[in-house]
Protein backbone atom coordinates (compact mmCIF):
# COMPACT_ATOMS: atom_id res chain seq x y z
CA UNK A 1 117.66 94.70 111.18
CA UNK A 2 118.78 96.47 108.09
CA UNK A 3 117.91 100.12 109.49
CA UNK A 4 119.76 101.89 111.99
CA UNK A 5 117.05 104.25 114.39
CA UNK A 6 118.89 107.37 113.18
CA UNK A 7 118.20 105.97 109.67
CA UNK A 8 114.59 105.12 110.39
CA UNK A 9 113.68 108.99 111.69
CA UNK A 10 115.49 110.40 108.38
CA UNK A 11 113.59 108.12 106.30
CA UNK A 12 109.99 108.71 108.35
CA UNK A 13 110.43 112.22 107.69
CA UNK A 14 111.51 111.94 103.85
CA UNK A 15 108.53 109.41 103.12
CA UNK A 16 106.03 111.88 104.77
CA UNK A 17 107.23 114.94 102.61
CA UNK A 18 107.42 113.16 99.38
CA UNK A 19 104.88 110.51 99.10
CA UNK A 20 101.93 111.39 97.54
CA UNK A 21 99.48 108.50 97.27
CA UNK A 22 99.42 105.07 98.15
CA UNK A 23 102.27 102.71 96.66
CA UNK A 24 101.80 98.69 97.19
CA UNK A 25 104.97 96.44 97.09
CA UNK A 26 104.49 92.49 95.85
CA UNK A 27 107.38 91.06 97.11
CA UNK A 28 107.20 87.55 95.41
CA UNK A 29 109.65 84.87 97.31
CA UNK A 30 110.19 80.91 98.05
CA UNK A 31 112.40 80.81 100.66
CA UNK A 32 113.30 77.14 100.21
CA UNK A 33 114.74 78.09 96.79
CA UNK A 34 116.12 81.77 97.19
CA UNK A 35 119.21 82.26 99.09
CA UNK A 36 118.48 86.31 99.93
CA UNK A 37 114.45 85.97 100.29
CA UNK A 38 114.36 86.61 103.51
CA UNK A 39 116.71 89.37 103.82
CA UNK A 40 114.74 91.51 101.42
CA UNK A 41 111.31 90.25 103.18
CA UNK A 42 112.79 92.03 106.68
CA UNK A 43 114.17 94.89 104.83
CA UNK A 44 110.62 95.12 102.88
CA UNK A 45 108.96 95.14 106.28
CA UNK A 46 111.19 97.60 107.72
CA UNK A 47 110.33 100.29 104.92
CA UNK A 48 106.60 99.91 105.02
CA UNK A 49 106.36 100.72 108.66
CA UNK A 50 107.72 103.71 108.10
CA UNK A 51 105.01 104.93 106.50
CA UNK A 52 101.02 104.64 106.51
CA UNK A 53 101.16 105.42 102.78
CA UNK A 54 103.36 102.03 101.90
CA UNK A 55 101.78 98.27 102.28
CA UNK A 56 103.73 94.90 101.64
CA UNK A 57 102.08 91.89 100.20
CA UNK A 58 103.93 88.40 100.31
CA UNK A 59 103.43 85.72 97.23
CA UNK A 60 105.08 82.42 97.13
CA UNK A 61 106.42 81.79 93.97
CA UNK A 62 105.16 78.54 93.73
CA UNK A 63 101.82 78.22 94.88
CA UNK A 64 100.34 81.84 93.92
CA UNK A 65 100.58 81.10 90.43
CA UNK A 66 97.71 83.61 89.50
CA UNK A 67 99.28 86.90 91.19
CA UNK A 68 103.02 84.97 89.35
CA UNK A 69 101.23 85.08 85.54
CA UNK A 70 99.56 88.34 86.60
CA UNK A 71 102.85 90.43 86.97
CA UNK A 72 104.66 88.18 84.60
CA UNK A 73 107.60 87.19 87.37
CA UNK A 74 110.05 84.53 86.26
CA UNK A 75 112.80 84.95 89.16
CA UNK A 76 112.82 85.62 92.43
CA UNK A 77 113.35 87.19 94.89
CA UNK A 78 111.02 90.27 92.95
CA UNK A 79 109.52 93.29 94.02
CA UNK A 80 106.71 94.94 92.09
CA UNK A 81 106.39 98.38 92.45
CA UNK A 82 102.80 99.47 92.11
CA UNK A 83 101.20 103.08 92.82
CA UNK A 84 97.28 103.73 91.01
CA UNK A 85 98.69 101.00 88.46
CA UNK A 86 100.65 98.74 87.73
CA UNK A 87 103.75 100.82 85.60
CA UNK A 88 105.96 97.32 85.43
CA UNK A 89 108.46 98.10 87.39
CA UNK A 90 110.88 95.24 88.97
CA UNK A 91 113.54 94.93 91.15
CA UNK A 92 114.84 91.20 91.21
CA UNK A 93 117.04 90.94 93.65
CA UNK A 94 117.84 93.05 96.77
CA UNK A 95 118.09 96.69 96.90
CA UNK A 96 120.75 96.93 99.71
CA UNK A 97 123.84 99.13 99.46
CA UNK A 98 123.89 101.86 96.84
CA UNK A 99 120.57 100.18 95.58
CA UNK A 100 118.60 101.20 98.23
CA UNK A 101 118.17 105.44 97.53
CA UNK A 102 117.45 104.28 94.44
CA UNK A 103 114.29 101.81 95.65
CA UNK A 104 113.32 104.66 98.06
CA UNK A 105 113.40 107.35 95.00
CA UNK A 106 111.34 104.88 93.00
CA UNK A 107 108.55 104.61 95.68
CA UNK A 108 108.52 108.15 95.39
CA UNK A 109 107.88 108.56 91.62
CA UNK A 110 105.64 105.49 91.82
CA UNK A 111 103.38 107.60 94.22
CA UNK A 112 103.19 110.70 92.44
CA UNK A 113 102.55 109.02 89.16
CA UNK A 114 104.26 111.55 86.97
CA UNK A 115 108.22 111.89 87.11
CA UNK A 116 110.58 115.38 86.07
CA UNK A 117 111.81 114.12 82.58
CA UNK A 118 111.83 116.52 80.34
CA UNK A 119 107.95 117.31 78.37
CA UNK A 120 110.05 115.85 74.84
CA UNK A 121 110.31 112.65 76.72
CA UNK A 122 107.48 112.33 78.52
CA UNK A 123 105.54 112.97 74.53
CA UNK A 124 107.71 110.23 72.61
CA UNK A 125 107.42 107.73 75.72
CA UNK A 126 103.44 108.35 75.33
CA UNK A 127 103.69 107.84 72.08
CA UNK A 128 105.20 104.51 71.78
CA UNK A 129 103.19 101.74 69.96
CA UNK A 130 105.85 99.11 70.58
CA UNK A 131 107.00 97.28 73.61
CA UNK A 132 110.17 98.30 75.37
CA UNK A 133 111.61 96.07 77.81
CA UNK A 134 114.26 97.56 79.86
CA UNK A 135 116.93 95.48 82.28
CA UNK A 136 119.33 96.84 84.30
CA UNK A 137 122.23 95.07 85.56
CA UNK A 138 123.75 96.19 88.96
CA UNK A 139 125.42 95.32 91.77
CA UNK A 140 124.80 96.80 95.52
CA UNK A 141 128.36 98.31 95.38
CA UNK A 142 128.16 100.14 92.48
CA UNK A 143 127.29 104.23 93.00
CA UNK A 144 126.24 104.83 89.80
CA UNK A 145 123.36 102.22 89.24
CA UNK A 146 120.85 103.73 91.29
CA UNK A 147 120.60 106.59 88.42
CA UNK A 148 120.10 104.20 85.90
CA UNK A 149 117.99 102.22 87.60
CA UNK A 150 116.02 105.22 88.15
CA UNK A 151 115.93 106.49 84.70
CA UNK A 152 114.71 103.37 83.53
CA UNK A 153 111.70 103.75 86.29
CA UNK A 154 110.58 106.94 85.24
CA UNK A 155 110.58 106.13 81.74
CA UNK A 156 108.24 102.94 82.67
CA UNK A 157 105.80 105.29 84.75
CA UNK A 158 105.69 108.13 81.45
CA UNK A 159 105.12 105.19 79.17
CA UNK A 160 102.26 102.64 79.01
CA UNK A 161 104.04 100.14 76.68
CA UNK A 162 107.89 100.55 78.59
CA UNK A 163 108.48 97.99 81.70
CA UNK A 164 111.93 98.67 83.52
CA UNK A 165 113.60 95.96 85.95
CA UNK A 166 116.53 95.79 88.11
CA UNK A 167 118.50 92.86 88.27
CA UNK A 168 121.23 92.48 90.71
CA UNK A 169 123.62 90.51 89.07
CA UNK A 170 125.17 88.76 92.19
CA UNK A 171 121.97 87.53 92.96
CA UNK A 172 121.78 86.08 89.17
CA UNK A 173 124.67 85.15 87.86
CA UNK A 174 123.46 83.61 84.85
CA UNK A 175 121.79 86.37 83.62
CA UNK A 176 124.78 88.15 84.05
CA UNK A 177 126.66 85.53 81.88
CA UNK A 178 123.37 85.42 79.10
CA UNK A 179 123.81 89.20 78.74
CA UNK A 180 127.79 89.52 79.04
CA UNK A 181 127.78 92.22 82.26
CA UNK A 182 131.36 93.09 82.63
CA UNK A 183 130.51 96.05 84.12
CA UNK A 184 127.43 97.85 85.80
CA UNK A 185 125.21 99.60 85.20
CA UNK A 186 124.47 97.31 82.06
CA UNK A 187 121.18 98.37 80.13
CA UNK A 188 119.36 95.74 77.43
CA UNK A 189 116.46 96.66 75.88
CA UNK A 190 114.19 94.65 74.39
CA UNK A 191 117.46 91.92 74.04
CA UNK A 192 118.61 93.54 71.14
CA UNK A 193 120.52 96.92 72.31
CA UNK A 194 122.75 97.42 75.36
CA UNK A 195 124.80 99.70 76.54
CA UNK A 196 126.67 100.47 79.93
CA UNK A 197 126.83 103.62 82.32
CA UNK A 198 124.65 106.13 84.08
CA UNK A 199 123.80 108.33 80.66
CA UNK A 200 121.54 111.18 80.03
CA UNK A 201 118.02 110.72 79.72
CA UNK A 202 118.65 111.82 75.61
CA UNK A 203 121.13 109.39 74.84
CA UNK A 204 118.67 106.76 76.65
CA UNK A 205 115.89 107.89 74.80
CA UNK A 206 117.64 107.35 71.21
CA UNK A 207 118.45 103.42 72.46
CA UNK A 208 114.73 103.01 72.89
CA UNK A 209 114.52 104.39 69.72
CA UNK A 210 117.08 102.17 68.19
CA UNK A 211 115.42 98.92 69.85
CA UNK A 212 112.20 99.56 69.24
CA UNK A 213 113.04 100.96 65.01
């Protein structure tokens, strides 16, 4: 049990003032392969009965290949996020620790289907012709990755052609070694910009820019 009860009766309460509309999670696992699987499984199934308005579905890796090709997972353990659509977001890996305000925020902005960045953004996000493919490397004990993961989120939900991930470096270490994380939060975009810390949503905005000119 990753909740405490105390914990559970904040979070019932949050979940019922904030969510909007329905929000689906794909939690996509192998548990003969995947060390952690089953720790974010229980903690998966621990958030959705908290609320009527969240639902878990389980894929094995392996064997559902459709629902794998569908939401283009390559690693597990993954989480899709998914309110009225699919706005490709990720987490790969477990959102435990300082992670996990940032997973519950997410469900949140999932649900309503519009986020609070500013109009500007919301416009050039919209506007985007190109794809923008955003990963951000964390670790559970860092305090300043949930905003970045966030950002990332809500920049995936304004635009149709940006996906945002989380990836947990612990979890994948070689990913962590591909991309040279010495320190978290660590943002790539489309493989060819990075940069690290919890920035504004401007400065993030002009690295989009920069990746996708």
């Amino acid at each position: 049990m990753f909740l405490q009860d105390k914990d559970k009766e904040t979070l019932i309460n949050f979940l019922k003032e904030n969510l909007s509309r329905e929000v689906s999670l794909k939690f996509f696992t192998q548990e003969l392969e995947c060390e952690t699987c089953q720790s974010v499984r229980s903690l998966l199934e621990e958030i959705v009965a908290l609320s009527p308005l969240l639902h878990l579905e389980i894929y094995n890796f392996l064997l559902d290949k459709d629902k794998v090709d569908l939401y283009g997972i390559d690693k597990i353990p993954a989480i899709v996020v998914e309110g009225e659509k699919d706005y490709g977001i990720r987490f790969y890996g477990i959102p435990a620790g300082y992670e996990f305000s940032g997973f519950i925020e997410t469900l949140v902005w999932v649900s309503r289907g519009e986020t609070d960045l500013r109009k500007e953004s919301k416009d050039f996000l919209s506007s985007l012709t190109r794809e923008v493919d955003i990963q951000t490397f964390v670790t559970v004990t860092c305090p300043y990755c949930p905003q970045a993961v966030v950002l990332g989120h809500k920049m995936a939900i304004e635009g149709e052609k940006v996906r945002s991930a989380m990836i947990e470096v612990e979890e994948f270490p070689h990913l962590a070694y591909r991309y040279g994380v010495r320190a978290v939060p660590k943002i790539v975009i489309n493989e060819r910009v990075s940069f690290e810390g919890a920035v504004p949503e401007e400065y993030f905005l002009t690295k989009i820019i920069e990746a996708v000119s």
